[in-house]
N, C-alpha and C. Protein backbone atom coordinates (compact mmCIF):
# COMPACT_ATOMS: atom_id res chain seq x y z
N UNK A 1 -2.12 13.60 12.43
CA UNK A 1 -3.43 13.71 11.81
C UNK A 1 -4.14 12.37 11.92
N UNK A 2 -5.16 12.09 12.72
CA UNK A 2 -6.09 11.34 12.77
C UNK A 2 -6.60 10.71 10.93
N UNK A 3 -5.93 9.18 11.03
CA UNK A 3 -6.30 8.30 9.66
C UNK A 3 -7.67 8.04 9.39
N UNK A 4 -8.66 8.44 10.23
CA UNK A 4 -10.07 8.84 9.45
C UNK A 4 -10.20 9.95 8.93
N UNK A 5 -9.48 11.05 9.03
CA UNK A 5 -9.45 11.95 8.10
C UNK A 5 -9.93 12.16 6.28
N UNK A 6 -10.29 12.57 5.73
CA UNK A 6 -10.33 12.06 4.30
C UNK A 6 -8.88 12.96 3.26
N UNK A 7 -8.02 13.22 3.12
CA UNK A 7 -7.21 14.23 1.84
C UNK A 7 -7.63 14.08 0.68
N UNK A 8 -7.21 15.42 0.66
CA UNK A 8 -7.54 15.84 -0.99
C UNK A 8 -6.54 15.38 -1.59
N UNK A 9 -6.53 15.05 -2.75
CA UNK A 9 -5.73 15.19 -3.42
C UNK A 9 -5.76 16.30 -4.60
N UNK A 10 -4.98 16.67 -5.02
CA UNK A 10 -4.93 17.78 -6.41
C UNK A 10 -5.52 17.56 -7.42
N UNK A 11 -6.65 18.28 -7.70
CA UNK A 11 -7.38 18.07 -9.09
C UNK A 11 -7.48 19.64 -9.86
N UNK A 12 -7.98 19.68 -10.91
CA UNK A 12 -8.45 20.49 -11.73
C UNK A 12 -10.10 20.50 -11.87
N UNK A 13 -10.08 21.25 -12.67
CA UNK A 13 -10.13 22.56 -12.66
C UNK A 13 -10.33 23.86 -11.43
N UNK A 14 -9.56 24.45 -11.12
CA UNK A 14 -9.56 25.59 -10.45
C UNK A 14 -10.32 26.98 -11.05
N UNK A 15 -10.82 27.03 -12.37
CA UNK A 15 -11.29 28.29 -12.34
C UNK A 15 -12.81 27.76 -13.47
N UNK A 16 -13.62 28.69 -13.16
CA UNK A 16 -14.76 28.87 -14.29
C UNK A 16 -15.21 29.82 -14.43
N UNK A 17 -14.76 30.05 -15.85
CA UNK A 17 -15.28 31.36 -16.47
C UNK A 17 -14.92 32.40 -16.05
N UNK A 18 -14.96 33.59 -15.34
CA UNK A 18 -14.57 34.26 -14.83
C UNK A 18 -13.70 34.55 -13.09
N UNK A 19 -14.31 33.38 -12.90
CA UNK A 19 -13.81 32.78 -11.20
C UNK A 19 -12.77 32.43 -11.01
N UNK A 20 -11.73 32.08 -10.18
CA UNK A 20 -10.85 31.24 -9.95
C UNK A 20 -10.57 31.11 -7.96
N UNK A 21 -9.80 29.90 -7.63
CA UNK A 21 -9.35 29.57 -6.64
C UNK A 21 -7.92 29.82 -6.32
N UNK A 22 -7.85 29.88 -5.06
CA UNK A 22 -6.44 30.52 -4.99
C UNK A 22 -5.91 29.88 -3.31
N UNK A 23 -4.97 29.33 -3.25
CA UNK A 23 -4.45 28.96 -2.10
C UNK A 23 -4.86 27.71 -1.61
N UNK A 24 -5.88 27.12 -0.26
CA UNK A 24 -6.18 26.23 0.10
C UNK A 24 -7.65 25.36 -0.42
N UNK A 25 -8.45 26.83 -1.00
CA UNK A 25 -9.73 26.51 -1.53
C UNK A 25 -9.03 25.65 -3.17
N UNK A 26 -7.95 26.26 -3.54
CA UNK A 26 -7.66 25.64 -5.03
C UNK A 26 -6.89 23.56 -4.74
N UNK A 27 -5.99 24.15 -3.81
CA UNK A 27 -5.28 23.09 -3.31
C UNK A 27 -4.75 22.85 -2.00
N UNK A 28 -6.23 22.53 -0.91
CA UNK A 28 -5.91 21.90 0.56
C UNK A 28 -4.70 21.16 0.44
N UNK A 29 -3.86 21.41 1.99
CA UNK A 29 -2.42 20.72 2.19
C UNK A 29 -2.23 20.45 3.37
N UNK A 30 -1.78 19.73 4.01
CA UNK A 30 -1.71 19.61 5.30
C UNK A 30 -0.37 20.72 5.66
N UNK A 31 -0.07 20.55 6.75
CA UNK A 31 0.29 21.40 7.27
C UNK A 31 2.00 21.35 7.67
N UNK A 32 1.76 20.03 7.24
CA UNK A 32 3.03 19.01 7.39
C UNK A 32 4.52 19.88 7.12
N UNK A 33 4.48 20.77 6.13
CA UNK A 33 5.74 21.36 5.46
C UNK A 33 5.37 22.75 5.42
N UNK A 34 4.49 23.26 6.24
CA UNK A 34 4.46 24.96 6.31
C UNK A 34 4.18 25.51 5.06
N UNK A 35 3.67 25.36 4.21
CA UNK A 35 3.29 25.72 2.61
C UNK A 35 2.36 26.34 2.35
N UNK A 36 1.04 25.89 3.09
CA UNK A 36 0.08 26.60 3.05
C UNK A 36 0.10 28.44 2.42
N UNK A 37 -0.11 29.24 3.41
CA UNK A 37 -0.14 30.57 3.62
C UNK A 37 1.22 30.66 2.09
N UNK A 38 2.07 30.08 2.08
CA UNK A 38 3.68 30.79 0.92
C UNK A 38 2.81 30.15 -0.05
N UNK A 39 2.04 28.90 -0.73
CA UNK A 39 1.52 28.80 -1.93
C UNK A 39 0.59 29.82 -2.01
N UNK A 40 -0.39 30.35 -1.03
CA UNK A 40 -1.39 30.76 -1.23
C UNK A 40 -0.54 32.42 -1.58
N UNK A 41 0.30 32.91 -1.48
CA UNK A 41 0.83 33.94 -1.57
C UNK A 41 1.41 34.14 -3.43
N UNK A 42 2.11 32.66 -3.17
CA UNK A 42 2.30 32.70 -4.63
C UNK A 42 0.97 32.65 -5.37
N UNK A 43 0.14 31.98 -5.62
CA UNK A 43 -0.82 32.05 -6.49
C UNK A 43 -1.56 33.33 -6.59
N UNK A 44 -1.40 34.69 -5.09
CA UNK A 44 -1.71 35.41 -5.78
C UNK A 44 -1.16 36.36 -6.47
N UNK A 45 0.36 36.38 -6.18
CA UNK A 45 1.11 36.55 -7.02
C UNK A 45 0.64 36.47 -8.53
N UNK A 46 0.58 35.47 -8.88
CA UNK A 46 0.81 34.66 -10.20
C UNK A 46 -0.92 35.17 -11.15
N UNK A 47 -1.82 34.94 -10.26
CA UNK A 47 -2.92 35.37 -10.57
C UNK A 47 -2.93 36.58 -11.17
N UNK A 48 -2.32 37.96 -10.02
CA UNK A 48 -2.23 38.72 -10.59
C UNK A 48 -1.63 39.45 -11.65
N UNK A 49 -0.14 38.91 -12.13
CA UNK A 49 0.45 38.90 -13.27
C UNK A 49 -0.06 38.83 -14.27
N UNK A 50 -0.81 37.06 -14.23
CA UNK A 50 -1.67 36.82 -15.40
C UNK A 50 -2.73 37.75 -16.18
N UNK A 51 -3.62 38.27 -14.93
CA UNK A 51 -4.73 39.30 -15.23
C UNK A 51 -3.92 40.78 -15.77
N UNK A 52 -2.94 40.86 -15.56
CA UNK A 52 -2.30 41.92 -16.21
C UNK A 52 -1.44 41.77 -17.20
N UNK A 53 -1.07 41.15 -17.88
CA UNK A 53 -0.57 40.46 -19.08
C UNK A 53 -1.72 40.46 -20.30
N UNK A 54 -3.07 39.43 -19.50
CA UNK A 54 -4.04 39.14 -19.96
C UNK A 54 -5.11 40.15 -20.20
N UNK A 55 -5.67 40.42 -20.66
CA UNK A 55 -6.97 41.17 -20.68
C UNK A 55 -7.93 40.64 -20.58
N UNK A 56 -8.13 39.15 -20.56
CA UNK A 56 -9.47 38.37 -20.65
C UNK A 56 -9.25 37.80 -18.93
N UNK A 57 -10.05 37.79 -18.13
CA UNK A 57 -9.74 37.03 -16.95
C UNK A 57 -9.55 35.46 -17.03
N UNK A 58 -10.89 35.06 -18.32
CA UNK A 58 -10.94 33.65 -18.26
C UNK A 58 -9.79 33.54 -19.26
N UNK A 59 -8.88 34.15 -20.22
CA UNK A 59 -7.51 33.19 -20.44
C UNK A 59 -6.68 33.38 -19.23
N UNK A 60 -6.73 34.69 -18.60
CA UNK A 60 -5.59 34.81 -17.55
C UNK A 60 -6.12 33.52 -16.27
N UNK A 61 -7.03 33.10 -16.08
CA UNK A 61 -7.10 31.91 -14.98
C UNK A 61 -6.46 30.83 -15.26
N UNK A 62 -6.89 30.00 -16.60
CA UNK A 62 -6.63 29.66 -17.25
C UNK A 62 -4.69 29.77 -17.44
N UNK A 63 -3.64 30.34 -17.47
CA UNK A 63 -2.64 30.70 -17.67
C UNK A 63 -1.99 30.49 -16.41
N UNK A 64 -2.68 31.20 -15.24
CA UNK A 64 -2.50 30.80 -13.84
C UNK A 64 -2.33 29.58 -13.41
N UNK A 65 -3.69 28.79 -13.76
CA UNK A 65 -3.70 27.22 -13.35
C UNK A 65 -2.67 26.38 -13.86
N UNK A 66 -2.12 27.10 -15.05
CA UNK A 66 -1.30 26.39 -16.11
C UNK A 66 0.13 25.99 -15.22
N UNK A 67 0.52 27.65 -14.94
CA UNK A 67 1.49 27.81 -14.47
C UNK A 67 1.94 27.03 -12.87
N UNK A 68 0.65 27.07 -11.96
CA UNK A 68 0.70 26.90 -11.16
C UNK A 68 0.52 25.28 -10.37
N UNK A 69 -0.49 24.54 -11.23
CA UNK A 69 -0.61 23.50 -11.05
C UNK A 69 0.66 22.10 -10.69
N UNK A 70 1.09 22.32 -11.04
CA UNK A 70 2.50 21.32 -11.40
C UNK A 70 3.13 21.55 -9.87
N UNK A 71 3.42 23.01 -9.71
CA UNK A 71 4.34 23.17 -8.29
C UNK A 71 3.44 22.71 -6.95
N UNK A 72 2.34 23.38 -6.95
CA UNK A 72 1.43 23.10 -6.13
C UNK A 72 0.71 21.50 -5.59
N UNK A 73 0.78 21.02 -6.88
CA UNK A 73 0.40 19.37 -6.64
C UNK A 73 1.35 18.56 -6.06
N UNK A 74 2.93 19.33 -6.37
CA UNK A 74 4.32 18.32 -6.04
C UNK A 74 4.04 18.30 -4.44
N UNK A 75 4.10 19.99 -4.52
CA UNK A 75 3.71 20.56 -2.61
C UNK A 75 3.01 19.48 -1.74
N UNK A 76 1.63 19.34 -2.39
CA UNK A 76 0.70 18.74 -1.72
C UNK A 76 0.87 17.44 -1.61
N UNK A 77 1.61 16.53 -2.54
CA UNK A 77 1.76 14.98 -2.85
C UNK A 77 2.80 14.82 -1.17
N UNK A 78 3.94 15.99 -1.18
CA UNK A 78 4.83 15.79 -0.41
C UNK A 78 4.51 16.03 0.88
N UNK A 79 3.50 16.98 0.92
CA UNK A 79 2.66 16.97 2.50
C UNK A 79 1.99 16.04 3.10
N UNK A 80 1.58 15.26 1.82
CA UNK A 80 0.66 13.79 2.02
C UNK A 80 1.36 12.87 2.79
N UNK A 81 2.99 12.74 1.92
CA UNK A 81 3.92 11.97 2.56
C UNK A 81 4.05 12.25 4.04
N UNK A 82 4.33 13.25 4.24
CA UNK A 82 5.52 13.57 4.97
C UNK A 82 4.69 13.56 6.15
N UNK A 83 3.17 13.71 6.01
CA UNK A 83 2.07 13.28 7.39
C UNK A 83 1.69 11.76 7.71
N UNK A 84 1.93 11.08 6.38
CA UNK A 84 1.96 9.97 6.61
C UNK A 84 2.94 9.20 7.57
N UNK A 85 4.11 9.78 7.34
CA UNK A 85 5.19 9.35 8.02
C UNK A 85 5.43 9.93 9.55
N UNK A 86 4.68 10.59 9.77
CA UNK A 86 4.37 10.92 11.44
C UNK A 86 3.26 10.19 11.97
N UNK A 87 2.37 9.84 10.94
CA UNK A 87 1.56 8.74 11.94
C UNK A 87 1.58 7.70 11.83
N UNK A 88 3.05 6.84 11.98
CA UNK A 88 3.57 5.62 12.10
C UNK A 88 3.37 5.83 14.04
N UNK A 89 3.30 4.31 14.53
CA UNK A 89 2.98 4.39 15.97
C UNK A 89 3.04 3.34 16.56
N UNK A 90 3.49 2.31 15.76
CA UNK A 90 4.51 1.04 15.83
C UNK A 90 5.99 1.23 16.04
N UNK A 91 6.55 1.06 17.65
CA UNK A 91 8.13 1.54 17.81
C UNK A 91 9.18 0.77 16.63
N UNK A 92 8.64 -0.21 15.89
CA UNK A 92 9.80 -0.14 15.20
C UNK A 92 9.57 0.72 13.74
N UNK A 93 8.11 0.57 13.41
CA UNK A 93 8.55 2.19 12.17
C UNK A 93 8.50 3.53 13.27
N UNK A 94 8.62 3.59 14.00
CA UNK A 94 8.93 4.96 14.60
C UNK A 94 10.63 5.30 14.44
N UNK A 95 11.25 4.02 15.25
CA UNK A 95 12.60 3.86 14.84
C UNK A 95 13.18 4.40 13.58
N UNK A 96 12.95 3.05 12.50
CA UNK A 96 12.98 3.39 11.45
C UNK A 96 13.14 4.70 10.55
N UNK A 97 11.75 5.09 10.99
CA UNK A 97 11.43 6.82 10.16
C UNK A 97 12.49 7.34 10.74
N UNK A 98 12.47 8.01 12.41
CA UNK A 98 14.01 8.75 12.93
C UNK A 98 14.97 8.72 12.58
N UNK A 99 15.61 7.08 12.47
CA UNK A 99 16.98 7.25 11.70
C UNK A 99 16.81 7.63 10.37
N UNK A 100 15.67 7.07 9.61
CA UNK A 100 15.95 8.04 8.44
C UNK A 100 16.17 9.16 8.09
N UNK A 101 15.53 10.05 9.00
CA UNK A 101 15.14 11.06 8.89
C UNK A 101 16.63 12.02 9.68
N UNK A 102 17.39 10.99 9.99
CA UNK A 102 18.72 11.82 10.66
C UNK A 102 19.67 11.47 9.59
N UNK A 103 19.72 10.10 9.32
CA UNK A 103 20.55 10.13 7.82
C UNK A 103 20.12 10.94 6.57
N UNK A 104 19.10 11.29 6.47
CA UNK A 104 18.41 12.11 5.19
C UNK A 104 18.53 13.87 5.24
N UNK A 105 18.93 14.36 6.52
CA UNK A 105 18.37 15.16 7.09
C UNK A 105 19.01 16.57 5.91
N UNK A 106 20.55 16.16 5.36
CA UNK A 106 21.01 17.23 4.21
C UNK A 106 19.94 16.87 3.24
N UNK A 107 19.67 15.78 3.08
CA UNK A 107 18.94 16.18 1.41
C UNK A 107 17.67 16.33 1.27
N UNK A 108 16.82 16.15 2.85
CA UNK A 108 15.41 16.97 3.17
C UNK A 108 15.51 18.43 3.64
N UNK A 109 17.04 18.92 4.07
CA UNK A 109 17.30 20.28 4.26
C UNK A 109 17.36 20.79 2.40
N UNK A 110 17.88 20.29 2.08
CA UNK A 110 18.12 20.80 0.40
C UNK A 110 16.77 20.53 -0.28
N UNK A 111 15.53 19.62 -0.46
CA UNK A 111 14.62 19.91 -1.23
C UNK A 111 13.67 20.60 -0.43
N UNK A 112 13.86 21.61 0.84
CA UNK A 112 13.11 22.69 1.31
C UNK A 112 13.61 24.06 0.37
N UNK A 113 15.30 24.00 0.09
CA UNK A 113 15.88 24.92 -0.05
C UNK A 113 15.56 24.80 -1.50
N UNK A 114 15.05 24.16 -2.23
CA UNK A 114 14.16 24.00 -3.62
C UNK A 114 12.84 25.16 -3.38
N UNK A 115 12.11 24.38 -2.28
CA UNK A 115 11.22 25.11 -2.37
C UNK A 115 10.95 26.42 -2.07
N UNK A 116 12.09 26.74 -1.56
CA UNK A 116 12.29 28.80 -1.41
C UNK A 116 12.83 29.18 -2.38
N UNK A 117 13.10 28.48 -3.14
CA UNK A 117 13.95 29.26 -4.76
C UNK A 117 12.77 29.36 -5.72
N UNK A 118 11.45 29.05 -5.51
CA UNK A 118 11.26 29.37 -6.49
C UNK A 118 10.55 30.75 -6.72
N UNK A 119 10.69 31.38 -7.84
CA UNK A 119 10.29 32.51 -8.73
C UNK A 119 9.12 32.58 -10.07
N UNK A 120 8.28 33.26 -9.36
CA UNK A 120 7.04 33.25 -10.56
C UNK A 120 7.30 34.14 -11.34
């Protein structure tokens, strides 16, 4: 990803009044960790639960954002990273990152396997 780029970072509020956001419009991500399209699935998941639990849309958004915010921001913080670290382009952090990334490689296989466990 080209470093003139601008990222988002995760903010609030996602819904007003009767409205809400859902997927990339709520929380842009790079592309870095394949998340996209599976958050945007969960949230509508989660959305729709809420609205059926809820009877009011604006507490059920509200309940949504609640729920959802926290996982979604971790997502996005870690996509931030993890693009950052591909556009190193100096051979010795290129180095660097690789071997890390071959010594690390169980416990970046295991906090993916985090992120398929979870259950709304």
């Amino acid at each position: 990803m080209p470093t003139n780029q601008k990222i988002i970072t995760p903010t609030q509020p996602w819904s007003k009044q009767n409205i809400t956001l859902l997927g990339d419009a709520a929380h842009p991500m790079l592309p870095t960790m394949g998340q996209g399209a599976c958050t945007a699935l969960e949230d509508a998941f989660v959305v729709a639960k809420c609205l059926k639990q809820l009877f009011n849309p604006i507490v059920a958004f509200q309940q949504y954002e609640l729920k959802r915010f926290p996982r979604t921001k971790a997502i996005v913080e870690q996509s931030l990273r993890a693009g950052k670290m591909g556009e190193l382009d100096h051979p010795f952090g290129v180095v660097l990152r690789n071997t890390f990334i071959k010594l690390m490689g169980a416990t970046i296989s295991s906090s993916f396997k985090s992120l398929h466990a979870y259950r709304a």
